[in-house]
PDB file of N, CA and C in Angstrom:
ATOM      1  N   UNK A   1      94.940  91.421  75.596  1.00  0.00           N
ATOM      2  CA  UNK A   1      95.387  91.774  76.919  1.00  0.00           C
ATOM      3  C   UNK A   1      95.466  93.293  77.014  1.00  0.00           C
ATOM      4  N   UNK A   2      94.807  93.993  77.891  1.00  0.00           N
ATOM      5  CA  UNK A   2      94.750  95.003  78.019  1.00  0.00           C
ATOM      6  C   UNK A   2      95.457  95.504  79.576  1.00  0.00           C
ATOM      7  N   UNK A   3      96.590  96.337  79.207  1.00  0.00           N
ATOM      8  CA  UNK A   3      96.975  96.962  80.657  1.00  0.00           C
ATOM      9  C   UNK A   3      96.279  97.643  81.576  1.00  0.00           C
ATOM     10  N   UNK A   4      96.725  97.460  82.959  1.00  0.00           N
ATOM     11  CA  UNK A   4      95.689  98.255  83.621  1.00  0.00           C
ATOM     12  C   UNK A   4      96.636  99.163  84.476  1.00  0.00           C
ATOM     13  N   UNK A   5      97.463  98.705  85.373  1.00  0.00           N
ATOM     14  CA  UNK A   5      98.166  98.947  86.448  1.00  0.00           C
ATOM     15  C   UNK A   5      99.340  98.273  86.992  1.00  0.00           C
ATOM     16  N   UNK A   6     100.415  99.068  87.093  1.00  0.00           N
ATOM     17  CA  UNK A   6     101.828  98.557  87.129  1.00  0.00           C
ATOM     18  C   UNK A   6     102.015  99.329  89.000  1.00  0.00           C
ATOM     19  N   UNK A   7     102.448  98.199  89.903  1.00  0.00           N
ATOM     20  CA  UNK A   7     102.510  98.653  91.336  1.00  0.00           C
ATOM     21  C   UNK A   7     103.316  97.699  91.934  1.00  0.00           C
ATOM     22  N   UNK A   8     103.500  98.166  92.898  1.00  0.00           N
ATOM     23  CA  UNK A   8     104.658  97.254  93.785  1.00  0.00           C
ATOM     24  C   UNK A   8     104.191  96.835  94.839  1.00  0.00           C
ATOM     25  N   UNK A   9     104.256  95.763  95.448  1.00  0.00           N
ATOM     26  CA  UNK A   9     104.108  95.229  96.720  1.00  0.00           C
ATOM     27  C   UNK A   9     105.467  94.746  97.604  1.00  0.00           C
ATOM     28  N   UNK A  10     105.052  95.056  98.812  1.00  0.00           N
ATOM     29  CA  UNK A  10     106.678  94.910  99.234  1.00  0.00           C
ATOM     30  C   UNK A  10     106.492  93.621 100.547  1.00  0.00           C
ATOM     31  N   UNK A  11     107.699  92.649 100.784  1.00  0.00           N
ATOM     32  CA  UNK A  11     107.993  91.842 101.478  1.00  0.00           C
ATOM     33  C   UNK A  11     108.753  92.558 102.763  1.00  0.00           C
ATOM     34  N   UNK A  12     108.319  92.792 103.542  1.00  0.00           N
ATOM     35  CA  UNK A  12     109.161  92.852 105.240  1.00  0.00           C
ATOM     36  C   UNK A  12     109.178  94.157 105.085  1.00  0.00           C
ATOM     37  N   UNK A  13     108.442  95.261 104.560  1.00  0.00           N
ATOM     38  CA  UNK A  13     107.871  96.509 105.420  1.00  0.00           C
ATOM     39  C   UNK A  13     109.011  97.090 104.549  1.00  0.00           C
ATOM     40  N   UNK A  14     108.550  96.875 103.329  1.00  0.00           N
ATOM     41  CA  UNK A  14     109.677  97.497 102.190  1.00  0.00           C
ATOM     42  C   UNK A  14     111.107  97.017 101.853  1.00  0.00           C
ATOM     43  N   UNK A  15     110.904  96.227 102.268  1.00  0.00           N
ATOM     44  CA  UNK A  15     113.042  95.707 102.312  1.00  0.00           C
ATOM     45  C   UNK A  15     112.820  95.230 101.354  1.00  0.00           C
ATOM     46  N   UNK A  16     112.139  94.698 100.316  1.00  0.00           N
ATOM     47  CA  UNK A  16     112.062  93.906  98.989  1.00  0.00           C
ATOM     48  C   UNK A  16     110.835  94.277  98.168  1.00  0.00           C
ATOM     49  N   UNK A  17     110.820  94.856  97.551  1.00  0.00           N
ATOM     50  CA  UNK A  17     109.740  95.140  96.716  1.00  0.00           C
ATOM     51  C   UNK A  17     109.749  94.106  95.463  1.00  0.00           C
ATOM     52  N   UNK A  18     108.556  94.061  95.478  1.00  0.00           N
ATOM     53  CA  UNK A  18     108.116  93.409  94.302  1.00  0.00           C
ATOM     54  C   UNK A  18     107.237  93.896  93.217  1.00  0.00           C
ATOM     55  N   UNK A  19     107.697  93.822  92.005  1.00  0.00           N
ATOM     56  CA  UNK A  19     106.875  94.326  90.420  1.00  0.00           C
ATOM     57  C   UNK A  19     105.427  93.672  90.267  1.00  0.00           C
ATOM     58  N   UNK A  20     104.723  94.181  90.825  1.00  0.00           N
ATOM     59  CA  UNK A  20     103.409  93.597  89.781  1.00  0.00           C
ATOM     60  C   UNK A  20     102.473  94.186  88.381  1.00  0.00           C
ATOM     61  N   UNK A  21     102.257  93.487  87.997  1.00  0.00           N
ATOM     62  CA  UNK A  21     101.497  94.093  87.056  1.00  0.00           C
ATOM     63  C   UNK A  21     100.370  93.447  87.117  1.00  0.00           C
ATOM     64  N   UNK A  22      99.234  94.428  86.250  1.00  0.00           N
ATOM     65  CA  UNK A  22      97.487  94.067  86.127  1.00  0.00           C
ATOM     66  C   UNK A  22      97.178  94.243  84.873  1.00  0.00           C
ATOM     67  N   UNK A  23      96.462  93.292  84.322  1.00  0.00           N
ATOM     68  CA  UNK A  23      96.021  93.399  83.346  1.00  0.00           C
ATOM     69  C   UNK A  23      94.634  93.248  83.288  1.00  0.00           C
ATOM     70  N   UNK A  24      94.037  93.132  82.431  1.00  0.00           N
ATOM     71  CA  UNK A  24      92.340  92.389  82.078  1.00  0.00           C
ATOM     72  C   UNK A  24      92.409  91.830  80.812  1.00  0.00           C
ATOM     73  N   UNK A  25      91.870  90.456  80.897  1.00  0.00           N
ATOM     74  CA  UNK A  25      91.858  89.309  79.814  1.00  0.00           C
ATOM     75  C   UNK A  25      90.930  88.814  79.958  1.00  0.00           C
ATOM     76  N   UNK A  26      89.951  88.769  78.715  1.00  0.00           N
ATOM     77  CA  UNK A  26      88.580  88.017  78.864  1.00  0.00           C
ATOM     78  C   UNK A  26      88.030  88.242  80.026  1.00  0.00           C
ATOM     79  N   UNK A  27      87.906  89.747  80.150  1.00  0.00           N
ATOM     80  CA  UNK A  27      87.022  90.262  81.404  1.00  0.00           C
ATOM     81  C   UNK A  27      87.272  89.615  82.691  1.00  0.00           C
ATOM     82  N   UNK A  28      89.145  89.210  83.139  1.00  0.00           N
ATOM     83  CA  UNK A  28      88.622  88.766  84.283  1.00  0.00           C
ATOM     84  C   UNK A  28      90.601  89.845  84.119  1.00  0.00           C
ATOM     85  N   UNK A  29      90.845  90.042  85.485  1.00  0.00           N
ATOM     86  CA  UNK A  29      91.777  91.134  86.249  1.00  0.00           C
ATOM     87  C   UNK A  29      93.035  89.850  86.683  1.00  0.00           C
ATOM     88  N   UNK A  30      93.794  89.740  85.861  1.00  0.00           N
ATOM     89  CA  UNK A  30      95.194  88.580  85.557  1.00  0.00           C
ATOM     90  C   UNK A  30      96.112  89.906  86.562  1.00  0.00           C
ATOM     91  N   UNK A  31      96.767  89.336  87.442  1.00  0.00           N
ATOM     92  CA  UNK A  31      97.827  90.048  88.344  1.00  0.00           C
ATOM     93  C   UNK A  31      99.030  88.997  88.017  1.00  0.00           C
ATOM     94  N   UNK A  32     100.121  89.407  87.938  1.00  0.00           N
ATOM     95  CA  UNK A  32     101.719  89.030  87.450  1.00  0.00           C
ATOM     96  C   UNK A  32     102.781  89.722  88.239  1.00  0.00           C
ATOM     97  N   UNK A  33     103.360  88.594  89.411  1.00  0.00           N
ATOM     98  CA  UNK A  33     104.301  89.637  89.982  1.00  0.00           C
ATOM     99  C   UNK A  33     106.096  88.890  89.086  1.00  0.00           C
ATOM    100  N   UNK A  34     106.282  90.119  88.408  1.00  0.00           N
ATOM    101  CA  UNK A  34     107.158  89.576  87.230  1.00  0.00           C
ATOM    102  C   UNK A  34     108.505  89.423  88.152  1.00  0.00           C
ATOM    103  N   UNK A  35     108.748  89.182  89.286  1.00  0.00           N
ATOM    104  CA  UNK A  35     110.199  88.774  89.785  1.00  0.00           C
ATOM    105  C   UNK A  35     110.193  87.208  90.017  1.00  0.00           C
ATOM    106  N   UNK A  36     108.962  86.841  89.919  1.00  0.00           N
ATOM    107  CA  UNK A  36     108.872  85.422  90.375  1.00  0.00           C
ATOM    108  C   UNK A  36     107.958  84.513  89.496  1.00  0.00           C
ATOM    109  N   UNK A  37     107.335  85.067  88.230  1.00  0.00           N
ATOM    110  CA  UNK A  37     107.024  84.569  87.340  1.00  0.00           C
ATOM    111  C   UNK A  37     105.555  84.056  87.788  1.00  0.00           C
ATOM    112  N   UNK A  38     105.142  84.433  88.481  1.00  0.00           N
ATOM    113  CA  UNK A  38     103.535  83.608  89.372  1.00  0.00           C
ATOM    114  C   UNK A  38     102.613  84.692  88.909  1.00  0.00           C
ATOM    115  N   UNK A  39     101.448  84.306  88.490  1.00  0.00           N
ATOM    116  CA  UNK A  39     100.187  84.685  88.533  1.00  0.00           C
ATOM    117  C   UNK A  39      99.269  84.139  88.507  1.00  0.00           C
ATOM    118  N   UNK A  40      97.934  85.232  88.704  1.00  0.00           N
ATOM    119  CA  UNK A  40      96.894  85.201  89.842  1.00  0.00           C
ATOM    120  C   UNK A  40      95.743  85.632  88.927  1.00  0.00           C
ATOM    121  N   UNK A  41      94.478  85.875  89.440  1.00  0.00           N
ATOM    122  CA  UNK A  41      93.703  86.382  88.998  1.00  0.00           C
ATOM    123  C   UNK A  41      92.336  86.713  89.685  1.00  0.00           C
ATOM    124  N   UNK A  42      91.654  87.589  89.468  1.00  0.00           N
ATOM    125  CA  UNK A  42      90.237  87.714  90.117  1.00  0.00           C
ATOM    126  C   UNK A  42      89.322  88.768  89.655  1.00  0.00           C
ATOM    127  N   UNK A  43      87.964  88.402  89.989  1.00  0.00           N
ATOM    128  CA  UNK A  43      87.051  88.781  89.189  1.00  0.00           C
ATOM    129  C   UNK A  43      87.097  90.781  89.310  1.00  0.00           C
ATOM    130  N   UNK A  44      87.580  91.275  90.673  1.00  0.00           N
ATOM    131  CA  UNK A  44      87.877  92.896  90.474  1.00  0.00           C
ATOM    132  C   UNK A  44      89.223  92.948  90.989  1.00  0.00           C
ATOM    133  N   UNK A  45      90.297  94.337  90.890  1.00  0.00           N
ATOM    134  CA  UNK A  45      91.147  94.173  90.940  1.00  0.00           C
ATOM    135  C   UNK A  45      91.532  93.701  92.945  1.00  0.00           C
ATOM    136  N   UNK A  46      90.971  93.785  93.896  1.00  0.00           N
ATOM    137  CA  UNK A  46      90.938  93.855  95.138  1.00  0.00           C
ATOM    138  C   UNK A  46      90.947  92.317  95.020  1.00  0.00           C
ATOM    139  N   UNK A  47      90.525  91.320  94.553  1.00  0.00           N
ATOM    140  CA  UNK A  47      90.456  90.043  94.314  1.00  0.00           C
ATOM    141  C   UNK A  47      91.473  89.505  94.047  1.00  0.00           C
ATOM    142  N   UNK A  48      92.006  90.072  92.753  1.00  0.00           N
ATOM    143  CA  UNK A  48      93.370  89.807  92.136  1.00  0.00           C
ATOM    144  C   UNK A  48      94.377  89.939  93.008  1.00  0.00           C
ATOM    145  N   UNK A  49      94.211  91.023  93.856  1.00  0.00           N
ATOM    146  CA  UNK A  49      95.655  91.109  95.231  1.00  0.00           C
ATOM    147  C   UNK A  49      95.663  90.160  95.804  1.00  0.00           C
ATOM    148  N   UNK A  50      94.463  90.127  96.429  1.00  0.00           N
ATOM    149  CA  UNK A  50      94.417  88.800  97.300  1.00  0.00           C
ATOM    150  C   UNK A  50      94.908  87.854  97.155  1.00  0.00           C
ATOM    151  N   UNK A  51      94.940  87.264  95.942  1.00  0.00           N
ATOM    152  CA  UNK A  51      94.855  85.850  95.640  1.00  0.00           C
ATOM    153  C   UNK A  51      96.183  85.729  94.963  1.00  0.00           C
ATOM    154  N   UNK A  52      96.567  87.025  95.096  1.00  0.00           N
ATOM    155  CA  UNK A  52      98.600  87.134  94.383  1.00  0.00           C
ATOM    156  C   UNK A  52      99.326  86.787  95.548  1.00  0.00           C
ATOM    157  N   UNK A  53      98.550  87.640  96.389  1.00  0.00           N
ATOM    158  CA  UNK A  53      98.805  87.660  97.613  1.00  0.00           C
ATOM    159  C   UNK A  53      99.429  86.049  98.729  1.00  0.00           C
ATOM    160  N   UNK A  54      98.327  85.422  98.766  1.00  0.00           N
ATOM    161  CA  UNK A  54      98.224  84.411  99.105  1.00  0.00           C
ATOM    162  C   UNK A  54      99.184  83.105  98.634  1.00  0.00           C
ATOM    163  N   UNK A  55      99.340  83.581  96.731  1.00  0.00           N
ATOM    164  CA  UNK A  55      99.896  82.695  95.746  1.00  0.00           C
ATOM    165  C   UNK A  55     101.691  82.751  96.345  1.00  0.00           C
ATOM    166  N   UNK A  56     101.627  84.264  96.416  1.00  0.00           N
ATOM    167  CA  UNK A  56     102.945  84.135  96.582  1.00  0.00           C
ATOM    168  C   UNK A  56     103.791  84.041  98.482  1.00  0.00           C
ATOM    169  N   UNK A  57     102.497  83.988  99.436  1.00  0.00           N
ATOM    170  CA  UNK A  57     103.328  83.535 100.657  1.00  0.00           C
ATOM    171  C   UNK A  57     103.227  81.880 100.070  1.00  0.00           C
ATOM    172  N   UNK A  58     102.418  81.361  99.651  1.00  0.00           N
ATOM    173  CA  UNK A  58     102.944  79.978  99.648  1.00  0.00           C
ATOM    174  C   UNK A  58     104.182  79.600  98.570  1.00  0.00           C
ATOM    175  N   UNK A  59     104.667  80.463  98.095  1.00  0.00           N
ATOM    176  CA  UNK A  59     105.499  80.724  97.135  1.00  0.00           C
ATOM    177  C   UNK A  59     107.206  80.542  97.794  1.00  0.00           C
ATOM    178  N   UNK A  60     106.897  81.647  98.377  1.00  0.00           N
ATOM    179  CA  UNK A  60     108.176  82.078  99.442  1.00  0.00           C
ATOM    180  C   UNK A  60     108.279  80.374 100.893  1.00  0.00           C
ATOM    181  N   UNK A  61     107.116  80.258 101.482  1.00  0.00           N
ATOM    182  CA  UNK A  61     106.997  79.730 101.908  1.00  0.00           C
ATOM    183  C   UNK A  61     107.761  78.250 101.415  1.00  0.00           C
ATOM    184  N   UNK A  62     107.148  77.805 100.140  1.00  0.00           N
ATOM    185  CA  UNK A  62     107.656  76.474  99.942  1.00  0.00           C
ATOM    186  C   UNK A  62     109.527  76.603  99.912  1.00  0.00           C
ATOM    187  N   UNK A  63     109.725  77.469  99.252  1.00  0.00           N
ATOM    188  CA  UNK A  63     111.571  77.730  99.248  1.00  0.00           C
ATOM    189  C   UNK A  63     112.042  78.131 100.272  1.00  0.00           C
ATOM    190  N   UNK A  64     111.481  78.659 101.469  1.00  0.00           N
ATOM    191  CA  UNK A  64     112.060  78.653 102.601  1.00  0.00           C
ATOM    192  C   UNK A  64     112.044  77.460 103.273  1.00  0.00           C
ATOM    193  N   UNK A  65     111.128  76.651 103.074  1.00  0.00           N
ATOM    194  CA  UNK A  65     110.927  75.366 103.461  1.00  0.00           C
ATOM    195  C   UNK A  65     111.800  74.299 103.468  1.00  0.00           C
ATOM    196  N   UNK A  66     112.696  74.403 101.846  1.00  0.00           N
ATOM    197  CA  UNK A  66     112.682  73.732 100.799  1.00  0.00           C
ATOM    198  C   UNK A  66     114.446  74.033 100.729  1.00  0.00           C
ATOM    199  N   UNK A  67     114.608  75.183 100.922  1.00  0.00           N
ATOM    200  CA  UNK A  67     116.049  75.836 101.216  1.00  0.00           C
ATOM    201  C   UNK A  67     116.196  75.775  99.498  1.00  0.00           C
ATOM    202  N   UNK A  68     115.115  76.668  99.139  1.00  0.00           N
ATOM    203  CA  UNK A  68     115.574  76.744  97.876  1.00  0.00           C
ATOM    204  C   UNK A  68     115.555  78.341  96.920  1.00  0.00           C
ATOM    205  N   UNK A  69     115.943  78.483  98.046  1.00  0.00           N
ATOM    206  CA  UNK A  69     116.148  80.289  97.772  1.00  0.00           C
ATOM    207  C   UNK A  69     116.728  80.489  96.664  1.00  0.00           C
ATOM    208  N   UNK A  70     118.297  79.618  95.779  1.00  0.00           N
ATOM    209  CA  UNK A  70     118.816  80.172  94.965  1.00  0.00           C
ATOM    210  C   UNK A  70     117.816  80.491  93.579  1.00  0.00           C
ATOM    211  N   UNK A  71     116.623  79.425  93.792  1.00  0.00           N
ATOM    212  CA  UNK A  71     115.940  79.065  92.712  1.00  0.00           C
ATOM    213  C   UNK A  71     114.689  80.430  92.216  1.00  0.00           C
ATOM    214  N   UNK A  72     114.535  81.327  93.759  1.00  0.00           N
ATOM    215  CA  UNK A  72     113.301  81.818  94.006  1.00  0.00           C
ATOM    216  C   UNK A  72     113.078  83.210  92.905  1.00  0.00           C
ATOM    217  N   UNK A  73     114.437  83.765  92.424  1.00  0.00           N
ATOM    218  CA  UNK A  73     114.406  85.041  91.620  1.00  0.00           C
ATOM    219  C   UNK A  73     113.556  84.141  90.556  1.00  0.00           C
ATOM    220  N   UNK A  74     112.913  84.424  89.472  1.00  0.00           N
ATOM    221  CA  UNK A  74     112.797  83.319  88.085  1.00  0.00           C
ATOM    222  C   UNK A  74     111.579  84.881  87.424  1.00  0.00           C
ATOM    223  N   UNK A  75     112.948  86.124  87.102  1.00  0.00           N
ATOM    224  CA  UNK A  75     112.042  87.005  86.317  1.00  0.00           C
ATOM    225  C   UNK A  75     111.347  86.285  85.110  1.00  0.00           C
ATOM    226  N   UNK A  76     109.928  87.072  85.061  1.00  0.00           N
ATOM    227  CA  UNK A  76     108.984  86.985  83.838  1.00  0.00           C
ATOM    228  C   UNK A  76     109.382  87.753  82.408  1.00  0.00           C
ATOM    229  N   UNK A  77     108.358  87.564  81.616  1.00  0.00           N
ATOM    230  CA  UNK A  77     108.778  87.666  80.432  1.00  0.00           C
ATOM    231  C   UNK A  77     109.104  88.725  79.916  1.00  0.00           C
ATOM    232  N   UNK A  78     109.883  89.322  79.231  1.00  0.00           N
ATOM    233  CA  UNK A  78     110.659  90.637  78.537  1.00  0.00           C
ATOM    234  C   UNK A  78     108.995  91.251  78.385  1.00  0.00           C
ATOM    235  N   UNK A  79     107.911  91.182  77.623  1.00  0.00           N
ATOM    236  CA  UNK A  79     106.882  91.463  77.364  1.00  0.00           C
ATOM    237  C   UNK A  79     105.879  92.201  78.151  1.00  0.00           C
ATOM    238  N   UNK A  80     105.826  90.920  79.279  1.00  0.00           N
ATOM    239  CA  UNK A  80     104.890  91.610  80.410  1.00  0.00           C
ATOM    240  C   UNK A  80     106.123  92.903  81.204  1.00  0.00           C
ATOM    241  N   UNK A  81     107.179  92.345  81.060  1.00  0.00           N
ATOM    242  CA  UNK A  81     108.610  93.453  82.306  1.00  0.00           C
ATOM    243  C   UNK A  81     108.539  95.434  80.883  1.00  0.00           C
ATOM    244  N   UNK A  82     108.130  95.249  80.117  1.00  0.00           N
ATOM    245  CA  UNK A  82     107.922  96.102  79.191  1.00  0.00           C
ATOM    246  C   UNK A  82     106.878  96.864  79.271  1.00  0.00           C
ATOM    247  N   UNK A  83     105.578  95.792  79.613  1.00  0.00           N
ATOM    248  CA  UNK A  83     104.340  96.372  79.659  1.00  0.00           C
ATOM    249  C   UNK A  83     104.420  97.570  81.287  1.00  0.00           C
ATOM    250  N   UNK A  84     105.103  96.725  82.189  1.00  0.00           N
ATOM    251  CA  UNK A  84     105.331  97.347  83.299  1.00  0.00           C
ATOM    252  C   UNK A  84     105.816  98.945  83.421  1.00  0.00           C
ATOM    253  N   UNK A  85     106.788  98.500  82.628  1.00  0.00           N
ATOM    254  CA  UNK A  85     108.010  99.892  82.386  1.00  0.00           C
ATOM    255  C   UNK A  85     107.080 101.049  82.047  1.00  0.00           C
ATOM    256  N   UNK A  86     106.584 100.518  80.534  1.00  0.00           N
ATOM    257  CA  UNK A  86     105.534 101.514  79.799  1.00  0.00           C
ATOM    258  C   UNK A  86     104.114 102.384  81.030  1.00  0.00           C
ATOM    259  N   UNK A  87     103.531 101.561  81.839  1.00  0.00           N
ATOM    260  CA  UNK A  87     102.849 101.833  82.943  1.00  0.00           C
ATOM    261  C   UNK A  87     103.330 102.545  84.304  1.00  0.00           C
ATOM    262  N   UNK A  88     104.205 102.447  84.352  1.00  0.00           N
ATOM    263  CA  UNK A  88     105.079 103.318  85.612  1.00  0.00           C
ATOM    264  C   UNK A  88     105.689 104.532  84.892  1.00  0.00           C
ATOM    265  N   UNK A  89     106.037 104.221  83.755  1.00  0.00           N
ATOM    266  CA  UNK A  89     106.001 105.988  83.396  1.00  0.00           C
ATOM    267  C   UNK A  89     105.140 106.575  83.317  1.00  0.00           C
ATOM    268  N   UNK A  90     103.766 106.232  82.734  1.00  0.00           N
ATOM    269  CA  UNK A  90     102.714 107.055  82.821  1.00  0.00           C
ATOM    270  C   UNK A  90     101.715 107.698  83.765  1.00  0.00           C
ATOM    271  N   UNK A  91     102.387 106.465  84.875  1.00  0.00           N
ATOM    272  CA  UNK A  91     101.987 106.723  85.964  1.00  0.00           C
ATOM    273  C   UNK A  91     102.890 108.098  86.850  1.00  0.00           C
ATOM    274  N   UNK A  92     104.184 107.943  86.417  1.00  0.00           N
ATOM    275  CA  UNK A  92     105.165 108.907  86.980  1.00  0.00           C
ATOM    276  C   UNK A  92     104.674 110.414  86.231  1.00  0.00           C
ATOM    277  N   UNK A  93     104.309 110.292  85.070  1.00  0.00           N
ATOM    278  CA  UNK A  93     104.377 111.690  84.395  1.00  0.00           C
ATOM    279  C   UNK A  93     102.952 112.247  84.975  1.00  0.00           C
ATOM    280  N   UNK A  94     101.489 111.667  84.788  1.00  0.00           N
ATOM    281  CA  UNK A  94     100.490 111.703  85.680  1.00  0.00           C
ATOM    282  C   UNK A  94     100.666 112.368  86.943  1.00  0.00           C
ATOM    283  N   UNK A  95     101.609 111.995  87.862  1.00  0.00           N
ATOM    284  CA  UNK A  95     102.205 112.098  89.304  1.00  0.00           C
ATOM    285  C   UNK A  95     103.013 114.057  89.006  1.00  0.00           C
ATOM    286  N   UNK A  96     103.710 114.172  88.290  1.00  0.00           N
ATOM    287  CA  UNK A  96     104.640 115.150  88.157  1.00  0.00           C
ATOM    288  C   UNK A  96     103.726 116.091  87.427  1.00  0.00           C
ATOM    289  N   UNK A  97     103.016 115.980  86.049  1.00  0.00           N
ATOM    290  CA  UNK A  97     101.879 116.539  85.374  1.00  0.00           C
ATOM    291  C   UNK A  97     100.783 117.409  87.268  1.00  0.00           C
ATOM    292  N   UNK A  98     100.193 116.294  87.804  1.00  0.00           N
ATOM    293  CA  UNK A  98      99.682 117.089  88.712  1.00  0.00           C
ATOM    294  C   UNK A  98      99.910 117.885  89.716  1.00  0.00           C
ATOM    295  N   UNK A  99     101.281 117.992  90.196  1.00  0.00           N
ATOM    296  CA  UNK A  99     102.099 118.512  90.751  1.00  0.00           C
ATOM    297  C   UNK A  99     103.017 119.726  90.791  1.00  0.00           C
ATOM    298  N   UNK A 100     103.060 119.653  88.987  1.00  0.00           N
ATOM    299  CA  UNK A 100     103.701 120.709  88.358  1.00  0.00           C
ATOM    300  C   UNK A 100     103.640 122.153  88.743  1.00  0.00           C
ATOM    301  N   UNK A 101     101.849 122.402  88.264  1.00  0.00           N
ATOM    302  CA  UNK A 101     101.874 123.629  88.500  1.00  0.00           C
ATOM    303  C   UNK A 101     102.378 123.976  90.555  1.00  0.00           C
ATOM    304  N   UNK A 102     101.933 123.703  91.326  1.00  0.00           N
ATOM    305  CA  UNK A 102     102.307 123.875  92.642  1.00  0.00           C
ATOM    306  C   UNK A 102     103.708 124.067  93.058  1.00  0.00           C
ATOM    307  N   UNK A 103     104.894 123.344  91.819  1.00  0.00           N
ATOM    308  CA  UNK A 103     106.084 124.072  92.253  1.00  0.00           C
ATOM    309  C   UNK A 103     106.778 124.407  91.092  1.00  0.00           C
ATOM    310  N   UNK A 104     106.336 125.054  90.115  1.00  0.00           N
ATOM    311  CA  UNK A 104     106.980 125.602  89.069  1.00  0.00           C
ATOM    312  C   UNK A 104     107.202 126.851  89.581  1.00  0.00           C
ATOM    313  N   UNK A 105     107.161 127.752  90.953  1.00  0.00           N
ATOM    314  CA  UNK A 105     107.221 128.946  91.127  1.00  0.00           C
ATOM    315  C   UNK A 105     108.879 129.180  91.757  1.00  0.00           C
ATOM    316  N   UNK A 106     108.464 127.377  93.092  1.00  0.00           N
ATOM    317  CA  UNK A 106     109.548 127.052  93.290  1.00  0.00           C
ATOM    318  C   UNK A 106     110.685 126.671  92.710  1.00  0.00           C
ATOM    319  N   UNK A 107     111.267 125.744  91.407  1.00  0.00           N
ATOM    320  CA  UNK A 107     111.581 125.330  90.650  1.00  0.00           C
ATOM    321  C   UNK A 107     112.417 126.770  90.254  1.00  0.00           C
ATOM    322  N   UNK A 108     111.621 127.450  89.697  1.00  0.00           N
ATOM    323  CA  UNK A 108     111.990 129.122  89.000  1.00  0.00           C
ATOM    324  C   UNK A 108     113.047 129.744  90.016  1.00  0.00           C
ATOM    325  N   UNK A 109     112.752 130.071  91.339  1.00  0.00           N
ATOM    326  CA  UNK A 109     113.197 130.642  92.436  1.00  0.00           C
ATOM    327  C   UNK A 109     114.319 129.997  93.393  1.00  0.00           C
ATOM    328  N   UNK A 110     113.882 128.352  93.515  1.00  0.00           N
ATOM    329  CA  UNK A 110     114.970 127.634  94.542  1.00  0.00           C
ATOM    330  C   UNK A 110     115.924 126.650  93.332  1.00  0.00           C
ATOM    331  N   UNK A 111     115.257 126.113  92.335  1.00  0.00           N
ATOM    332  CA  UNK A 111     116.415 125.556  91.438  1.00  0.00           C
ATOM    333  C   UNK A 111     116.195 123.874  92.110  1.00  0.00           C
ATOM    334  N   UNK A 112     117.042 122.772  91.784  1.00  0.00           N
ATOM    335  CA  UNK A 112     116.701 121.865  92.113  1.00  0.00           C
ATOM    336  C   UNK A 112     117.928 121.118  92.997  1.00  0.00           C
ATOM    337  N   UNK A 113     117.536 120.040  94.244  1.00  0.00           N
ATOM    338  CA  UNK A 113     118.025 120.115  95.270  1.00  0.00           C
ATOM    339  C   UNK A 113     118.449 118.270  95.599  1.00  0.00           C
ATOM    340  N   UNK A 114     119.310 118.128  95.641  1.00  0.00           N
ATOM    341  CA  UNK A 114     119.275 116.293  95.977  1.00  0.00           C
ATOM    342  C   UNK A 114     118.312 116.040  97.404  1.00  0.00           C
ATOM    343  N   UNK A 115     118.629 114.621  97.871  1.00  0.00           N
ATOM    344  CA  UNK A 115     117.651 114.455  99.132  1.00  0.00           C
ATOM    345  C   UNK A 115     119.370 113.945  99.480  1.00  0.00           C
TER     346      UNK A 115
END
C-alpha cells in the first residue's frame, strides 16, 4: 500500500468535514474516508472521489433513513488514521516551505499575529 494523498471533503458547505485518505494498491487508487470506516476505489484518483462520493451519500442516507445516527461515527483503523496524520504534515510543511521565503521579511519586521 502505497500513500498518495490525505484531504478532506466536507458535508453542508463545510460544517463537517470529513478525513479521507488515498492510497494505490495493486495499481488501482483505494479512497478511505476514516470517520466512517467506508471505502471506495477507482481506476484514477477523480474516479476514486466519485465513487467515495456516491458510497458515502448512500451512507448518510441509509442512517438518516434508518434514524441511526448514533451508529454513523465508526472511526477507521489507528493505521490508515496514522497514515493520514503522516500525509497532512507533509503536505502542511510543503504549503509553509513554499511560502516561506515571501514572508520571512515580514515575520522579521511584524512578528507573529493571531486571527
Amino acid at each position: 500500500m502505497k500513500p498518495i494523498k490525505a484531504e478532506k471533503c466536507y458535508i453542508s458547505d463545510k460544517l463537517l468535514p470529513l478525513h479521507i485518505l488515498l492510497t494505490e494498491e495493486d495499481g488501482v487508487i483505494v479512497i478511505r474516508c476514516l470517520d466512517f470506516s467506508i471505502s471506495s476505489h477507482g481506476d484514477t484518483i477523480k474516479e476514486a472521489r466519485e465513487s467515495i462520493k456516491s458510497t458515502l451519500m448512500d451512507y448518510l442516507k441509509h442512517a438518516i433513513e434508518n434514524n441511526s445516527l448514533d451508529n454513523l461515527f465508526d472511526p477507521d483503523l489507528k493505521e490508515y488514521r496514522d497514515m493520514y496524520q503522516r500525509l497532512e504534515i507533509e503536505t502542511e510543511k510543503d504549503i509553509f516551505q513554499a511560502h516561506f521565503d515571501k514572508i520571512k521579511g515580514e515575520i522579521l519586521t511584524k512578528g507573529l499575529t493571531y486571527a
